[in-house]
PDB file of N, CA and C in Angstrom:
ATOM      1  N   UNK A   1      65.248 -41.396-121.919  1.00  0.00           N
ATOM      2  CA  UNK A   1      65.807 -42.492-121.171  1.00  0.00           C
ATOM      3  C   UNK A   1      67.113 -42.033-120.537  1.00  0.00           C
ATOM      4  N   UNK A   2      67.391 -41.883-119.545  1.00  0.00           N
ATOM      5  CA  UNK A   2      66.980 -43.314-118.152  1.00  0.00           C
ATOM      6  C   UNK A   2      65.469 -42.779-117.735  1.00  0.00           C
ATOM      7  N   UNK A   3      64.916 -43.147-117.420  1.00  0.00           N
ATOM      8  CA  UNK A   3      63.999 -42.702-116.176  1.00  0.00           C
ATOM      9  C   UNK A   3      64.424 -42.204-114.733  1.00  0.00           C
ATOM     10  N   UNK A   4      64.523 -40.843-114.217  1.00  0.00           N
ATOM     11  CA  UNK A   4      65.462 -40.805-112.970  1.00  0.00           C
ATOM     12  C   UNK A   4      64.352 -40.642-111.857  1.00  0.00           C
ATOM     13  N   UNK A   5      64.567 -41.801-110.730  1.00  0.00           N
ATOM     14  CA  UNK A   5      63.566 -42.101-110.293  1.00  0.00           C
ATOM     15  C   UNK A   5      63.103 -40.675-109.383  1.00  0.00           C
ATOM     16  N   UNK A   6      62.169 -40.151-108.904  1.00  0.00           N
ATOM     17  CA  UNK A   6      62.023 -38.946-107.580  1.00  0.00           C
ATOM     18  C   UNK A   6      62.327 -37.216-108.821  1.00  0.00           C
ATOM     19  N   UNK A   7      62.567 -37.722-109.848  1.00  0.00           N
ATOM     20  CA  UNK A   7      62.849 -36.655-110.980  1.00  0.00           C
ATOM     21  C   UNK A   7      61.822 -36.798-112.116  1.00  0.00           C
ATOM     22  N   UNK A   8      61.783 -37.898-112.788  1.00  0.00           N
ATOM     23  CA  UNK A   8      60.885 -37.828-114.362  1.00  0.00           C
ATOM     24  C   UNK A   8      60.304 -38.690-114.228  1.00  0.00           C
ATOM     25  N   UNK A   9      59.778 -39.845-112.694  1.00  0.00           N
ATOM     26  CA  UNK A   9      59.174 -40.708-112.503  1.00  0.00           C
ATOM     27  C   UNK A   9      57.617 -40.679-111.920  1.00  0.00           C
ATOM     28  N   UNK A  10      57.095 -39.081-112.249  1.00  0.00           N
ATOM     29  CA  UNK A  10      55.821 -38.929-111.713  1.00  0.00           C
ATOM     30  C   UNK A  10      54.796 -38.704-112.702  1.00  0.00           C
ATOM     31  N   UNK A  11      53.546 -39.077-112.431  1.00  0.00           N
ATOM     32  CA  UNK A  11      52.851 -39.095-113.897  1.00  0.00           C
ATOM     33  C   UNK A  11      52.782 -38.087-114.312  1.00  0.00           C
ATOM     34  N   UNK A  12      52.875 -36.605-113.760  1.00  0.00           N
ATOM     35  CA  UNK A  12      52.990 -35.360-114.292  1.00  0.00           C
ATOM     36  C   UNK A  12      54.041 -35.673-114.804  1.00  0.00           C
ATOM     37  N   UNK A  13      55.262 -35.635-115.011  1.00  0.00           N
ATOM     38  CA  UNK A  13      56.178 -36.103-115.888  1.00  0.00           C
ATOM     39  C   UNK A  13      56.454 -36.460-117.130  1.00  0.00           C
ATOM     40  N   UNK A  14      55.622 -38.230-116.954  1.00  0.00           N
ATOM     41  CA  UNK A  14      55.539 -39.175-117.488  1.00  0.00           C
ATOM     42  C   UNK A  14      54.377 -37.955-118.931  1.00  0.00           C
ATOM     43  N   UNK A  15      53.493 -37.750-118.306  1.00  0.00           N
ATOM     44  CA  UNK A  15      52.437 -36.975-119.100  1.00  0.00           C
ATOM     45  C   UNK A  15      52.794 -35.936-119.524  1.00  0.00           C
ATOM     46  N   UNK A  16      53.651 -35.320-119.282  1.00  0.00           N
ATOM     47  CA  UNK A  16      54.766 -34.204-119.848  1.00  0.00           C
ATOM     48  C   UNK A  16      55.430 -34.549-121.575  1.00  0.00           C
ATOM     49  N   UNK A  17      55.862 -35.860-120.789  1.00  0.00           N
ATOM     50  CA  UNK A  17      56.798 -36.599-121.889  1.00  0.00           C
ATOM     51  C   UNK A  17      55.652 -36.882-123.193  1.00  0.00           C
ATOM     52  N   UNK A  18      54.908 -37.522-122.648  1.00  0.00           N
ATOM     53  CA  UNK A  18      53.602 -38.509-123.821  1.00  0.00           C
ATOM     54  C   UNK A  18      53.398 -36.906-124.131  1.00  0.00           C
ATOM     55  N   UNK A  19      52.624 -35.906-123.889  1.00  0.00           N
ATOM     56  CA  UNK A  19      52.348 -35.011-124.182  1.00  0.00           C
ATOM     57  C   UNK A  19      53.125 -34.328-125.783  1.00  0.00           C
ATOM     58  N   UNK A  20      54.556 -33.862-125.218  1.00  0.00           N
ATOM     59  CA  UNK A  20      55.477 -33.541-126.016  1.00  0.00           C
ATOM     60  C   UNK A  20      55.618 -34.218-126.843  1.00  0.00           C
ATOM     61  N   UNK A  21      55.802 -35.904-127.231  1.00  0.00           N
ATOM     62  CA  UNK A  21      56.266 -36.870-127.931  1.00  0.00           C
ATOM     63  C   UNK A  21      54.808 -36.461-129.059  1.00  0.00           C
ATOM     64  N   UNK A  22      53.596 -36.249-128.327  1.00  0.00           N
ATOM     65  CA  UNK A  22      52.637 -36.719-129.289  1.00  0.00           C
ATOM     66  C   UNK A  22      52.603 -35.483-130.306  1.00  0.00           C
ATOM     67  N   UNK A  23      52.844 -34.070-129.733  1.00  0.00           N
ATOM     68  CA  UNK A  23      52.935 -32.910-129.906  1.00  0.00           C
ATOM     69  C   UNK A  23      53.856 -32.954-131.269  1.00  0.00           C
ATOM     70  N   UNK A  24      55.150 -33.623-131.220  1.00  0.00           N
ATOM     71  CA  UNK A  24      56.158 -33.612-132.095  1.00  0.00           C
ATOM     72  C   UNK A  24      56.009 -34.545-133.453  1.00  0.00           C
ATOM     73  N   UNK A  25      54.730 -35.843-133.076  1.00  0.00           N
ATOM     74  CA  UNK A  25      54.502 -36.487-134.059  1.00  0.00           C
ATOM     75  C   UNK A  25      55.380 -37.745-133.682  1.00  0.00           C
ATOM     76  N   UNK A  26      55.614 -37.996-132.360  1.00  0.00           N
ATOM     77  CA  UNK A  26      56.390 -39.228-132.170  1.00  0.00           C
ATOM     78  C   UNK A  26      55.121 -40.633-131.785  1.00  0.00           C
ATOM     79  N   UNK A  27      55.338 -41.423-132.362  1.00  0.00           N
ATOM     80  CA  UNK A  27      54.442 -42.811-132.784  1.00  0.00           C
ATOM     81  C   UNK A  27      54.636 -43.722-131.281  1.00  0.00           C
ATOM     82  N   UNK A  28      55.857 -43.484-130.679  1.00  0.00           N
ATOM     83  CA  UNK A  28      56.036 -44.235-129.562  1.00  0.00           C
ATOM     84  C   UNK A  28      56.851 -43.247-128.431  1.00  0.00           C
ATOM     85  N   UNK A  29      56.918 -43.950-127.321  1.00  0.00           N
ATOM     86  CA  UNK A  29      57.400 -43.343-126.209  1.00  0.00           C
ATOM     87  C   UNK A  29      58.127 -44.784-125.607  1.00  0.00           C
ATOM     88  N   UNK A  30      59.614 -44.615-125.064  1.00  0.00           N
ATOM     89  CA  UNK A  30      60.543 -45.807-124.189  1.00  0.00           C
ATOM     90  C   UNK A  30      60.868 -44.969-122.605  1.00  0.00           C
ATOM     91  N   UNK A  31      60.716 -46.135-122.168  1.00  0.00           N
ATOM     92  CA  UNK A  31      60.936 -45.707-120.760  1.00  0.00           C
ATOM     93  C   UNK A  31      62.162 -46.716-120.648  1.00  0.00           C
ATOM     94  N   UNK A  32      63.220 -46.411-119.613  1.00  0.00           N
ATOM     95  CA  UNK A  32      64.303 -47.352-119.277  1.00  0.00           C
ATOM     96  C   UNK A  32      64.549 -46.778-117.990  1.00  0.00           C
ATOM     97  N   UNK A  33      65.086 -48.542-117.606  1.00  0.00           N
ATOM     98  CA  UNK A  33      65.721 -47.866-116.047  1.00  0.00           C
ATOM     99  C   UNK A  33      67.485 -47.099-115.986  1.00  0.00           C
ATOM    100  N   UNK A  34      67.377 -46.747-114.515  1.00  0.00           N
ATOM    101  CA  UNK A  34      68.716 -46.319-114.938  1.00  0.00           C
ATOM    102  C   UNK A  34      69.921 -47.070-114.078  1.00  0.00           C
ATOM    103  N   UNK A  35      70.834 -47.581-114.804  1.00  0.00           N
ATOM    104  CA  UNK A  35      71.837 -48.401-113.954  1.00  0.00           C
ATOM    105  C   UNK A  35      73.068 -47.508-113.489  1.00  0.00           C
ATOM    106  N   UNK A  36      73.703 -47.726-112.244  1.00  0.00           N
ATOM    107  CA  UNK A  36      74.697 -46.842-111.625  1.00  0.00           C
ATOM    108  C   UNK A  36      75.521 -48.390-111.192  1.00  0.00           C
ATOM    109  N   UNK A  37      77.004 -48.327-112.468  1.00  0.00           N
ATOM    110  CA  UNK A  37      77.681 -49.115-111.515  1.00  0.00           C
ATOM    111  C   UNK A  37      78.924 -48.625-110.968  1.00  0.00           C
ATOM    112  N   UNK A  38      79.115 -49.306-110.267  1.00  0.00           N
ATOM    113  CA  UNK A  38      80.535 -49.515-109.413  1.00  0.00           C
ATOM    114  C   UNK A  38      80.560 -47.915-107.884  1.00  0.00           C
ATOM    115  N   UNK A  39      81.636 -48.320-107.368  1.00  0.00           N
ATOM    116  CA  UNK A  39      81.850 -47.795-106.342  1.00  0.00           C
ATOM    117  C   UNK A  39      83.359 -46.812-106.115  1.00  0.00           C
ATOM    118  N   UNK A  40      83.875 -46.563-107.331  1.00  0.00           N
ATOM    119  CA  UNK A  40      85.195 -45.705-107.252  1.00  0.00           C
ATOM    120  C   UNK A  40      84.934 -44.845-107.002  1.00  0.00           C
ATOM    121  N   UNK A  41      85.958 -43.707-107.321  1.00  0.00           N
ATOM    122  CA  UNK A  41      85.355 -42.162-106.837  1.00  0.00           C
ATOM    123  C   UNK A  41      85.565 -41.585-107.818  1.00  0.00           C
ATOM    124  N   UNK A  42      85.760 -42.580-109.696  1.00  0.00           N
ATOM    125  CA  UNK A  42      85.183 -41.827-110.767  1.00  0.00           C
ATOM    126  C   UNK A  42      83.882 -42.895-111.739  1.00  0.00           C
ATOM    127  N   UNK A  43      83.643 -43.718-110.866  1.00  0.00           N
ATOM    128  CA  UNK A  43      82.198 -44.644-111.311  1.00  0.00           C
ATOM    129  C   UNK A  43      81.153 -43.868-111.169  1.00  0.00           C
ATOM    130  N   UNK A  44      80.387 -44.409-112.303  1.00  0.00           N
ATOM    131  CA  UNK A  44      78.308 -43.714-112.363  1.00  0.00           C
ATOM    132  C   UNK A  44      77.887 -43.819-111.408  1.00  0.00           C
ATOM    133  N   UNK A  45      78.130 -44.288-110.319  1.00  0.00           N
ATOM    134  CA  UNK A  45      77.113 -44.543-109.137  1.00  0.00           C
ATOM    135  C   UNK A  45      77.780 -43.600-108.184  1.00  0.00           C
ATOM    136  N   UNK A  46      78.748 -43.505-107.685  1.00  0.00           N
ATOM    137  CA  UNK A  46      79.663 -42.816-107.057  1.00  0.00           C
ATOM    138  C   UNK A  46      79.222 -40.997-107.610  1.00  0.00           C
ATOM    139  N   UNK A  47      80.031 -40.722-108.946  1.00  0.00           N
ATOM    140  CA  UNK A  47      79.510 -39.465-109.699  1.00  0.00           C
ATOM    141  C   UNK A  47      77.864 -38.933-109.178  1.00  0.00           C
ATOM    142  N   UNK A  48      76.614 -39.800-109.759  1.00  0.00           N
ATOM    143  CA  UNK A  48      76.027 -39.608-109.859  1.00  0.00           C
ATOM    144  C   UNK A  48      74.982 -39.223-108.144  1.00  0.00           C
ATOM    145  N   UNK A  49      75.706 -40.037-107.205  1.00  0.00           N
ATOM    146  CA  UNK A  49      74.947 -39.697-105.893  1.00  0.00           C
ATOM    147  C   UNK A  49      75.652 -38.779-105.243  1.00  0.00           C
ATOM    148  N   UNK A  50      76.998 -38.175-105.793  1.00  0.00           N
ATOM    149  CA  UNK A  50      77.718 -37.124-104.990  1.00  0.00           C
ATOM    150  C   UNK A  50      76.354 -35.636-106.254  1.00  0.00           C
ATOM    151  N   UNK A  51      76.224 -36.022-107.164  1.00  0.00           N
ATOM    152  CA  UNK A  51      75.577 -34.593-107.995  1.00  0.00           C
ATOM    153  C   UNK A  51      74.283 -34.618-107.205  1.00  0.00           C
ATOM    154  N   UNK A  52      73.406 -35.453-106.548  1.00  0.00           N
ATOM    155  CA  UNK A  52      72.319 -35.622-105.964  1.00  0.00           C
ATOM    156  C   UNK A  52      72.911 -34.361-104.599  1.00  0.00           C
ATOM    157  N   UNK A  53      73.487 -35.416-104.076  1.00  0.00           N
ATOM    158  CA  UNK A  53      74.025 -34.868-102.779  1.00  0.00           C
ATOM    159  C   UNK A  53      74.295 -33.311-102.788  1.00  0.00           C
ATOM    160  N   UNK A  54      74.878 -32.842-103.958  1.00  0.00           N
ATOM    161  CA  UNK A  54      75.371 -31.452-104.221  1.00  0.00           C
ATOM    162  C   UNK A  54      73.839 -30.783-104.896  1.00  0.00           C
ATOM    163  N   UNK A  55      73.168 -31.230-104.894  1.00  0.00           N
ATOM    164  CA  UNK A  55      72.050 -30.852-105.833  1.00  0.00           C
ATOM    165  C   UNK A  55      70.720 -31.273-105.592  1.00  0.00           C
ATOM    166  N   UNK A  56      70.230 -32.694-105.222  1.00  0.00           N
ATOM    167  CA  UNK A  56      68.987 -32.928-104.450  1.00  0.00           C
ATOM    168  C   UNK A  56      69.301 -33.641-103.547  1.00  0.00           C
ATOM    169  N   UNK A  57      69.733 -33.226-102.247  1.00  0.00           N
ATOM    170  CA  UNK A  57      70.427 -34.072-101.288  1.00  0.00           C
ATOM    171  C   UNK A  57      69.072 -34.616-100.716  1.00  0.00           C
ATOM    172  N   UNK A  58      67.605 -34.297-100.820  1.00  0.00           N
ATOM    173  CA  UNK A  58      66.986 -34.555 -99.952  1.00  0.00           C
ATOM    174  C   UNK A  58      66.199 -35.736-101.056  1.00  0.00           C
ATOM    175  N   UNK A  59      66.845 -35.837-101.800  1.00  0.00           N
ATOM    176  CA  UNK A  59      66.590 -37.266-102.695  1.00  0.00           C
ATOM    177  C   UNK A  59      67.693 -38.493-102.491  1.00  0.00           C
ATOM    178  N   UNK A  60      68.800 -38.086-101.709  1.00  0.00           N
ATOM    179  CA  UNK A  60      69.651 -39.063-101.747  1.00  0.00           C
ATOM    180  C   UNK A  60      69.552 -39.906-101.009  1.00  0.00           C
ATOM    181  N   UNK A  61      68.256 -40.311 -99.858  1.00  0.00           N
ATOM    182  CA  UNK A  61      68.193 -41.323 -99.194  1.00  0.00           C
ATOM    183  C   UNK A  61      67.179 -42.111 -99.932  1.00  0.00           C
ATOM    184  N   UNK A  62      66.547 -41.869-100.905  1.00  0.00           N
ATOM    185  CA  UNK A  62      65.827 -42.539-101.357  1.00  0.00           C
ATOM    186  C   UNK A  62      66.262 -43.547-102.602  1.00  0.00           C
ATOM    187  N   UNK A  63      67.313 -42.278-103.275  1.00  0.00           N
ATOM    188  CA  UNK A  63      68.429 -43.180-104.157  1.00  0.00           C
ATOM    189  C   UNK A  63      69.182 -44.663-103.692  1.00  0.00           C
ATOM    190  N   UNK A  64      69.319 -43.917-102.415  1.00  0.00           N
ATOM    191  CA  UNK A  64      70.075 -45.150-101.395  1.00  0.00           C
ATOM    192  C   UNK A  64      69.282 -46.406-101.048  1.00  0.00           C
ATOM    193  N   UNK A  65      68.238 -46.091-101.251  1.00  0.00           N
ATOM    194  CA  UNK A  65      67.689 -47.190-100.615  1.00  0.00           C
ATOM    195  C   UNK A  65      66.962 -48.086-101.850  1.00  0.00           C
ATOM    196  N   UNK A  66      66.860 -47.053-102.996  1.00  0.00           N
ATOM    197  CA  UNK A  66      66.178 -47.682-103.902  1.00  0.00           C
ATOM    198  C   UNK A  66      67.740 -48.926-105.058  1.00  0.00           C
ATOM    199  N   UNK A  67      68.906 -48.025-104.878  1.00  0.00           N
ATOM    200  CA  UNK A  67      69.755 -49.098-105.349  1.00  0.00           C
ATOM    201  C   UNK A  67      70.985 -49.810-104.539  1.00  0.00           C
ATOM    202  N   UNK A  68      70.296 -50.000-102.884  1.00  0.00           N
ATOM    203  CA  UNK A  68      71.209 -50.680-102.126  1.00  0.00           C
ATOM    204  C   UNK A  68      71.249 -51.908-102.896  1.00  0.00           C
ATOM    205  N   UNK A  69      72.627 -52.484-102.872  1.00  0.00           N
ATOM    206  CA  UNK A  69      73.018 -53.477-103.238  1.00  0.00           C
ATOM    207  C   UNK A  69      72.718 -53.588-104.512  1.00  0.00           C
ATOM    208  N   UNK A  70      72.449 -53.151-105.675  1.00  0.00           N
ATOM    209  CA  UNK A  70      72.005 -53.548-106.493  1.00  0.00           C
ATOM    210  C   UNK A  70      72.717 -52.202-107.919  1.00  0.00           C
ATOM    211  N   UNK A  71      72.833 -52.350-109.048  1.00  0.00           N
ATOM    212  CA  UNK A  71      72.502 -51.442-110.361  1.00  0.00           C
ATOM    213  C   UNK A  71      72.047 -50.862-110.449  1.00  0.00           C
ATOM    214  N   UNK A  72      70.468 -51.136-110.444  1.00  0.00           N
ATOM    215  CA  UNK A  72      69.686 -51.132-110.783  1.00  0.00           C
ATOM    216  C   UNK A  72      68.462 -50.961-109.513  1.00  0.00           C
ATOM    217  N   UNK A  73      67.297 -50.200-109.569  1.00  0.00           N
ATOM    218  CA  UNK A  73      66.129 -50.341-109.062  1.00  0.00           C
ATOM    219  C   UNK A  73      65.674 -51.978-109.164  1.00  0.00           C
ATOM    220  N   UNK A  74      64.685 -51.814-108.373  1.00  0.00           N
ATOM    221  CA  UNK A  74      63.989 -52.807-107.893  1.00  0.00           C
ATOM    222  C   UNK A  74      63.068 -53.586-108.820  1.00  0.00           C
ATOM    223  N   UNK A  75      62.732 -55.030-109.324  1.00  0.00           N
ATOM    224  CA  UNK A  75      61.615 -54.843-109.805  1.00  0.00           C
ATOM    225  C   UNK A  75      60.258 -54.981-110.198  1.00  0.00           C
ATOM    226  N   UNK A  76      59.971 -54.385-108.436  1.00  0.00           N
ATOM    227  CA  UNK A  76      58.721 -54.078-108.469  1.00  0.00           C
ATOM    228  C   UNK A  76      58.797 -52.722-108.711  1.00  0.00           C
ATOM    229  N   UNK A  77      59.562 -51.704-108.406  1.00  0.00           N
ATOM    230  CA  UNK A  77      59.483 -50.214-108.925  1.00  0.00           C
ATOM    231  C   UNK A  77      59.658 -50.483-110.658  1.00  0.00           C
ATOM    232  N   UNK A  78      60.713 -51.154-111.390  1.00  0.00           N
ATOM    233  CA  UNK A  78      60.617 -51.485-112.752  1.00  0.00           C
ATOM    234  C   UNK A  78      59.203 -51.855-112.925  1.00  0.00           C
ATOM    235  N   UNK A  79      58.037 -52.714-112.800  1.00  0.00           N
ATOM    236  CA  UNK A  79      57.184 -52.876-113.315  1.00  0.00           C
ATOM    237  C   UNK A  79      56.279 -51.533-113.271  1.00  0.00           C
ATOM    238  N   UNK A  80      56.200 -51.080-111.995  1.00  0.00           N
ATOM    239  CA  UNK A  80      55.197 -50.022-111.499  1.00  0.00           C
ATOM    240  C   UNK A  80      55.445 -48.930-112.654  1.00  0.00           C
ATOM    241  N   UNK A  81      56.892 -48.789-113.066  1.00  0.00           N
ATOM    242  CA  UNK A  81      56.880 -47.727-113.834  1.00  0.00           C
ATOM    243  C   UNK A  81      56.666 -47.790-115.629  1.00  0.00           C
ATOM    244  N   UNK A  82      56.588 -49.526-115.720  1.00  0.00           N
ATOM    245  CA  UNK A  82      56.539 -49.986-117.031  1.00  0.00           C
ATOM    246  C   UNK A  82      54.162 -49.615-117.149  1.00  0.00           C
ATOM    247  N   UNK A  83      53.732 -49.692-116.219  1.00  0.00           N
ATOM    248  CA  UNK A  83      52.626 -49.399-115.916  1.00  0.00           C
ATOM    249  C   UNK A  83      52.157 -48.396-116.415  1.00  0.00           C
ATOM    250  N   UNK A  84      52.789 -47.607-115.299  1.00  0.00           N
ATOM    251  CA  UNK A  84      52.606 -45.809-115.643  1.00  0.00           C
ATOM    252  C   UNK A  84      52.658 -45.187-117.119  1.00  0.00           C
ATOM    253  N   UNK A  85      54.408 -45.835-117.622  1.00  0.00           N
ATOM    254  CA  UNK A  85      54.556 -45.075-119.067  1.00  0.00           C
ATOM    255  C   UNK A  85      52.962 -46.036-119.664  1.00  0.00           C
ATOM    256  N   UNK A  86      52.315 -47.106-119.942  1.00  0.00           N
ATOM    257  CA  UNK A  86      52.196 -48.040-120.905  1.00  0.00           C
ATOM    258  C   UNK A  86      50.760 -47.065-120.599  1.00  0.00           C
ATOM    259  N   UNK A  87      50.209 -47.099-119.207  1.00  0.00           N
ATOM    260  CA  UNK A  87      48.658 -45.859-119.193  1.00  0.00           C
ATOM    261  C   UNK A  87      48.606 -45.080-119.665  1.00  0.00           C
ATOM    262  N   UNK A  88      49.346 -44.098-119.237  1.00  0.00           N
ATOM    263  CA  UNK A  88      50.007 -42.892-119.768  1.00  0.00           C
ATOM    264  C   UNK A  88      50.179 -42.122-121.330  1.00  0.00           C
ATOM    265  N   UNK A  89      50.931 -43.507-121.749  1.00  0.00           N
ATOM    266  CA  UNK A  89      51.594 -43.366-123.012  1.00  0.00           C
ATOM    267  C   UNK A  89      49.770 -43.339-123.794  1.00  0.00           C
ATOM    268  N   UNK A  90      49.270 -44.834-123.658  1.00  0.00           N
ATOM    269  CA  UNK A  90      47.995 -45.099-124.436  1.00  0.00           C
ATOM    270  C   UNK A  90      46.403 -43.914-124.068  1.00  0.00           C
ATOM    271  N   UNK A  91      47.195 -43.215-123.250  1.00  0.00           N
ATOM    272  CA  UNK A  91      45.981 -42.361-123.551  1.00  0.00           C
ATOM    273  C   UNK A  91      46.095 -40.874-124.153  1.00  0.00           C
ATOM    274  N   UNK A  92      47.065 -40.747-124.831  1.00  0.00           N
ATOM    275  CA  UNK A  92      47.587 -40.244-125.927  1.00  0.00           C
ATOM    276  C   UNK A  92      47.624 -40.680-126.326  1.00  0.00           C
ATOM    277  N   UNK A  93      47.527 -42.121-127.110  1.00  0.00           N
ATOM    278  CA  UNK A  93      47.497 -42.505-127.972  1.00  0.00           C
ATOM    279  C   UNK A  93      48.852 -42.425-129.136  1.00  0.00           C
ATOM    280  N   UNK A  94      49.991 -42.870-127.942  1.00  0.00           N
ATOM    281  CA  UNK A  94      51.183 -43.127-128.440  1.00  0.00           C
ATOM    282  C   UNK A  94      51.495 -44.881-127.695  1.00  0.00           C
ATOM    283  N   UNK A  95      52.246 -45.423-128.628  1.00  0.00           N
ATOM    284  CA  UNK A  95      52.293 -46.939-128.180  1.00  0.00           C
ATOM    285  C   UNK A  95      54.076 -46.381-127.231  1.00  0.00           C
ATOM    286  N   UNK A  96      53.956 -47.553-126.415  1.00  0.00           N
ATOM    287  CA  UNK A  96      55.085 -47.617-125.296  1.00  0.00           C
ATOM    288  C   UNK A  96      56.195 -48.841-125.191  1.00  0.00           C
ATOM    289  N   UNK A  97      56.840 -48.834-127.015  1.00  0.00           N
ATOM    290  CA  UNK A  97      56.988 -50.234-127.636  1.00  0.00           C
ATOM    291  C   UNK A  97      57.857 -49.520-128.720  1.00  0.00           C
ATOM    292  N   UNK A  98      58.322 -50.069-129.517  1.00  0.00           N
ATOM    293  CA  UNK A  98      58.719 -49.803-131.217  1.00  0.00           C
ATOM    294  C   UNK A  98      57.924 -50.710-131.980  1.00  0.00           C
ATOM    295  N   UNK A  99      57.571 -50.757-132.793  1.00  0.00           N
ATOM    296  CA  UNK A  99      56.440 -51.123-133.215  1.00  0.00           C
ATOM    297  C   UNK A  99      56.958 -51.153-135.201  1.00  0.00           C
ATOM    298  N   UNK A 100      56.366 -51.766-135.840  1.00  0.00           N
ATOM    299  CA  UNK A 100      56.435 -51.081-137.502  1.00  0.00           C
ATOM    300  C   UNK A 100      55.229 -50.059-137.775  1.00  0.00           C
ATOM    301  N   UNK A 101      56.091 -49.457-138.644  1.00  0.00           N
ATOM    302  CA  UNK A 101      54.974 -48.584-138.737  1.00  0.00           C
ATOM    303  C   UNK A 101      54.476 -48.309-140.419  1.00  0.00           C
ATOM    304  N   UNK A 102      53.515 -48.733-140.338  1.00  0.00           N
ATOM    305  CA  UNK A 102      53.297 -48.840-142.321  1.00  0.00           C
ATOM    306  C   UNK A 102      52.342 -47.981-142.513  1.00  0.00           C
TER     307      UNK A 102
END
C-alpha cells in the first residue's frame, strides 16, 4: 500500500503482488489508494509530482489529471481497482479483506 496508479496498478502487477503474498504464506492481500495533500513546496503532492517529473515525467500528465482537484483518485478508478485486486487476489486464492483466521 498505496497503490501507485501507472506503476503497481496493472494486473501484471497486481498478479505479481497475489503471486508473492501467496508464495510467502500471506492469507490476504490490501490494496489502498494513495492520497497527495496540499500544495507547498514541502507537501506530498508537491514532493511527490516533482519525483515523477524527475523520474517518470511521461506519467505526470496522467497524475495530473487523475488528482486534479482532488487527494485522492477518482472513484470510479477506486472501484476499478478494488475489482482487479478482489479477481486477482481470489484466483490465488488469497482473500482481499482481513478476515479471522482460525
Amino acid at each position: 500500500m498505496p497503490t501507485l496508479p501507472f506503476l503497481s496498478d496493472s494486473e501484471k502487477e497486481i498478479k505479481a503482488i497475489a503471486m508473492n503474498a501467496k508464495s510467502y504464506g500471506a492469507h490476504y492481500v490490501l490494496h489502498a489508494g494513495l492520497t497527495l495533500y496540499g500544495n507547498g513546496q514541502d507537501d506530498c503532492k508537491t514532493l511527490y509530482f516533482n519525483f515523477l517529473k524527475d523520474h517518470y515525467p511521461d506519467l505526470l500528465p496522467g497524475y495530473e489529471k487523475l488528482f486534479k482537484g482532488s487527494i485522492t483518485y477518482s472513484r470510479d478508478y477506486q472501484n476499478d481497482l478494488s475489482i482487479k485486486f478482489s479477481t486477482i487476489s481470489s484466483s490465488y486464492g488469497i482473500k482481499n479483506r482481513i478476515t479471522t483466521i482460525k
